[in-house]
Each structure stands twice: as structure tokens, then as C-alpha cells.
C-alpha atoms as a PDB file:
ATOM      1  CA  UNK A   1      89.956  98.320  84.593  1.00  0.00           C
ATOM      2  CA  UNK A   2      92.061 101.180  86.590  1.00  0.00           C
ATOM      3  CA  UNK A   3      90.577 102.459  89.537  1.00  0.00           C
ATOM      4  CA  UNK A   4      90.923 106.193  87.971  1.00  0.00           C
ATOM      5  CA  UNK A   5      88.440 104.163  84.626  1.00  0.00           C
ATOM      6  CA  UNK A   6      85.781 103.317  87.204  1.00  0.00           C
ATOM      7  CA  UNK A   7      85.065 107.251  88.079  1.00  0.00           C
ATOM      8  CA  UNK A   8      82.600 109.608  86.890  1.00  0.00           C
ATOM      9  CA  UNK A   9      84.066 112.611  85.247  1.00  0.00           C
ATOM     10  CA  UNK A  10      83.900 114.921  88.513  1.00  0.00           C
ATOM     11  CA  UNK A  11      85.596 112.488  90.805  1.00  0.00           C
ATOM     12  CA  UNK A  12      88.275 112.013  87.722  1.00  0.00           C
ATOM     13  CA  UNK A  13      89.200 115.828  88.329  1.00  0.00           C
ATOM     14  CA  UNK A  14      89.409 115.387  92.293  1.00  0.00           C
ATOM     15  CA  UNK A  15      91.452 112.013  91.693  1.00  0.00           C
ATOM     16  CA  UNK A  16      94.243 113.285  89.171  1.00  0.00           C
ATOM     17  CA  UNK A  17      94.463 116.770  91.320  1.00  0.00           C
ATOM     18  CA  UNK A  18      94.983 114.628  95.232  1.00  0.00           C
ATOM     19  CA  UNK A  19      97.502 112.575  93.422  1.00  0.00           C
ATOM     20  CA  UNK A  20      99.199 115.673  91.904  1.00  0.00           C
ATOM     21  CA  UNK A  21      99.352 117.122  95.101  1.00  0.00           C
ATOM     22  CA  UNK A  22     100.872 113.896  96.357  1.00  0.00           C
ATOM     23  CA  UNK A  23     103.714 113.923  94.377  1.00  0.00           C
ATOM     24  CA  UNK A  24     104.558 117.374  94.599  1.00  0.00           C
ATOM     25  CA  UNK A  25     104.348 116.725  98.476  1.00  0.00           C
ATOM     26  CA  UNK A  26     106.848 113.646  97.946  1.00  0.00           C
ATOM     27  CA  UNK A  27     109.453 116.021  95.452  1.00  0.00           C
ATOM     28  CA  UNK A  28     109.627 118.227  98.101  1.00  0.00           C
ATOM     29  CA  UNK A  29     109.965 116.403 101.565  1.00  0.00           C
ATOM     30  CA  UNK A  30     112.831 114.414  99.462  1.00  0.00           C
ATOM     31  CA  UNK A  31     114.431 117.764  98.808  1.00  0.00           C
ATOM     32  CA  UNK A  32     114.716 117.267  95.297  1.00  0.00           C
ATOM     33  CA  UNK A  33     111.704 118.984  93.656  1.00  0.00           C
ATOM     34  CA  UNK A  34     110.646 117.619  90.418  1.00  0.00           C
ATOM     35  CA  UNK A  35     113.306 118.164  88.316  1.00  0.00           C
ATOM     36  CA  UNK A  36     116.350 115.823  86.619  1.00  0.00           C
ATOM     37  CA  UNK A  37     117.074 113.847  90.224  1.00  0.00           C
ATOM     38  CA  UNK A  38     112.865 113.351  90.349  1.00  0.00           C
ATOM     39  CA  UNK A  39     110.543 113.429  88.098  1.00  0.00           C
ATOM     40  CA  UNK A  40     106.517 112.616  88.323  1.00  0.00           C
ATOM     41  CA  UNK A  41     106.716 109.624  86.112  1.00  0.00           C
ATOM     42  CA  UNK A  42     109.161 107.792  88.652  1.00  0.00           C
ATOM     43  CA  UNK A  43     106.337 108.846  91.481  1.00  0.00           C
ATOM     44  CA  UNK A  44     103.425 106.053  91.829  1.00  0.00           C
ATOM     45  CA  UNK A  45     100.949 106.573  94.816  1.00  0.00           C
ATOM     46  CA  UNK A  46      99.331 102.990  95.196  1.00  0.00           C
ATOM     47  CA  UNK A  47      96.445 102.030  97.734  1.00  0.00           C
ATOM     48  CA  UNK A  48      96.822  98.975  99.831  1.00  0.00           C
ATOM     49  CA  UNK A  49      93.898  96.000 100.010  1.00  0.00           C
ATOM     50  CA  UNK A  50      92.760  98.644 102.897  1.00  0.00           C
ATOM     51  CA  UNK A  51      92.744 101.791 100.716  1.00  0.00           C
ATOM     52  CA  UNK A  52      95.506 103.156 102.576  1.00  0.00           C
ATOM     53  CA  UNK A  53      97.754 105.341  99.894  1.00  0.00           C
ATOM     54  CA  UNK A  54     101.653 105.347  99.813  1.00  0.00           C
ATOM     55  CA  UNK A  55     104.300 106.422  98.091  1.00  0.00           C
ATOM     56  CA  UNK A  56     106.509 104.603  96.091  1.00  0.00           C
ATOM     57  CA  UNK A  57     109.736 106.163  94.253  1.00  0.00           C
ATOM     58  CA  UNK A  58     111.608 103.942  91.646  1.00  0.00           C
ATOM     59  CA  UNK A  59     109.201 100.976  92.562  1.00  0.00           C
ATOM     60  CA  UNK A  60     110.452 101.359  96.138  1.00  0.00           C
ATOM     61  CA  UNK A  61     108.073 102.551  99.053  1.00  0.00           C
ATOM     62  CA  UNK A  62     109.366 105.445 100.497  1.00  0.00           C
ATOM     63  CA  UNK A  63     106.573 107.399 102.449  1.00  0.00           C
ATOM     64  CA  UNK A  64     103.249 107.709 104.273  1.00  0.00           C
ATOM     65  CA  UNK A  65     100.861 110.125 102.193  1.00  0.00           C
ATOM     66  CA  UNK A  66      97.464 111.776 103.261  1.00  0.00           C
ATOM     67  CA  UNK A  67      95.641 113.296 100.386  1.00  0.00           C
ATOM     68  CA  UNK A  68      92.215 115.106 100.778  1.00  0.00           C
ATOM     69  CA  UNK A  69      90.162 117.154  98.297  1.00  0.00           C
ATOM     70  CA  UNK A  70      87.196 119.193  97.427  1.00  0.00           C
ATOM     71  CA  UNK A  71      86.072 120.136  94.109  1.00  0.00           C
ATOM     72  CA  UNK A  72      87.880 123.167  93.981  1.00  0.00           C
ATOM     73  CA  UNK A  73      91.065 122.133  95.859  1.00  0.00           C
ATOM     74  CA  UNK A  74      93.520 119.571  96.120  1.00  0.00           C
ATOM     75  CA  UNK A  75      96.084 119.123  99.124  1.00  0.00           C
ATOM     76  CA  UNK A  76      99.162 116.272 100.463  1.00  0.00           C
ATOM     77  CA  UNK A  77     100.864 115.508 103.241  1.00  0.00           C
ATOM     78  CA  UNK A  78     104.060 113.202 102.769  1.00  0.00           C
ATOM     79  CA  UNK A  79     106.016 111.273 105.879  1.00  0.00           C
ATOM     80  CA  UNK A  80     108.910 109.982 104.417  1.00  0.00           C
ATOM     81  CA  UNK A  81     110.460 106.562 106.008  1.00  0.00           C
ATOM     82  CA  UNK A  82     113.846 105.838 106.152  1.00  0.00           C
END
């Protein structure tokens, strides 16, 4: 089972709208946007065995993210690694 599967309906909303945020944080720190050259499928944000997220872009990580949330809004920070 997913970890999104294992939340209750309210946390579902928080989840989906932090890891929106995440990618749109990614799209634009890379300079692309979402768009043709990036798109939000080709985003993943993946936990480690520590929770810590990061993000990965065509199955390759690529960047530090911070992601908090309330119930009403949803926010990302992206360091990208070269």
C-alpha cells in the first residue's frame, strides 16, 4: 500500500497539495517551468528510510526539497544539486 493509501481523507488534501507545491518549486529553480522540456509526470518527490523528501527528475535525484503545509495552504522550497 502507497504511503498517500494509508491517509485519512484530510491529510490526502495536505499530501497531494505539499507535493504540488514541490514540483512547481523544482520546474522553476530548473528554469524550465512545467511545460514541453518538464512536465509533472517526469517529477517524483520520494522520502528516504529517514523521511527526508527529494527530488528526483527522469529517475535521477536532482534536489533538496522542504515542503510544509496547513489545511488551507501548501508551500516548497527546492535546492537544486549539481
Amino acid at each position: 500500500m502507497s504511503e498517500y493509501e494509508q491517509l485519512s481523507a484530510a491529510r490526502k488534501t495536505e499530501f497531494l497539495a505539499g507535493r504540488f507545491a514541490a514540483k512547481e518549486a523544482f520546474a522553476k529553480a530548473n528554469g524550465t517551468g512545467i511545460g514541453s522540456a518538464c512536465s509533472f509526470q517526469e517529477i517524483e518527490i520520494r522520502k528516504d528510510e529517514k523521511g527526508k523528501p527529494s527530488v528526483f527528475f527522469q529517475q535521477q535525484e536532482i534536489g533538496l526539497v522542504s515542503i510544509t503545509h496547513t489545511k488551507e495552504y501548501a508551500a516548497a522550497q527546492v535546492l537544486l544539486q549539481s
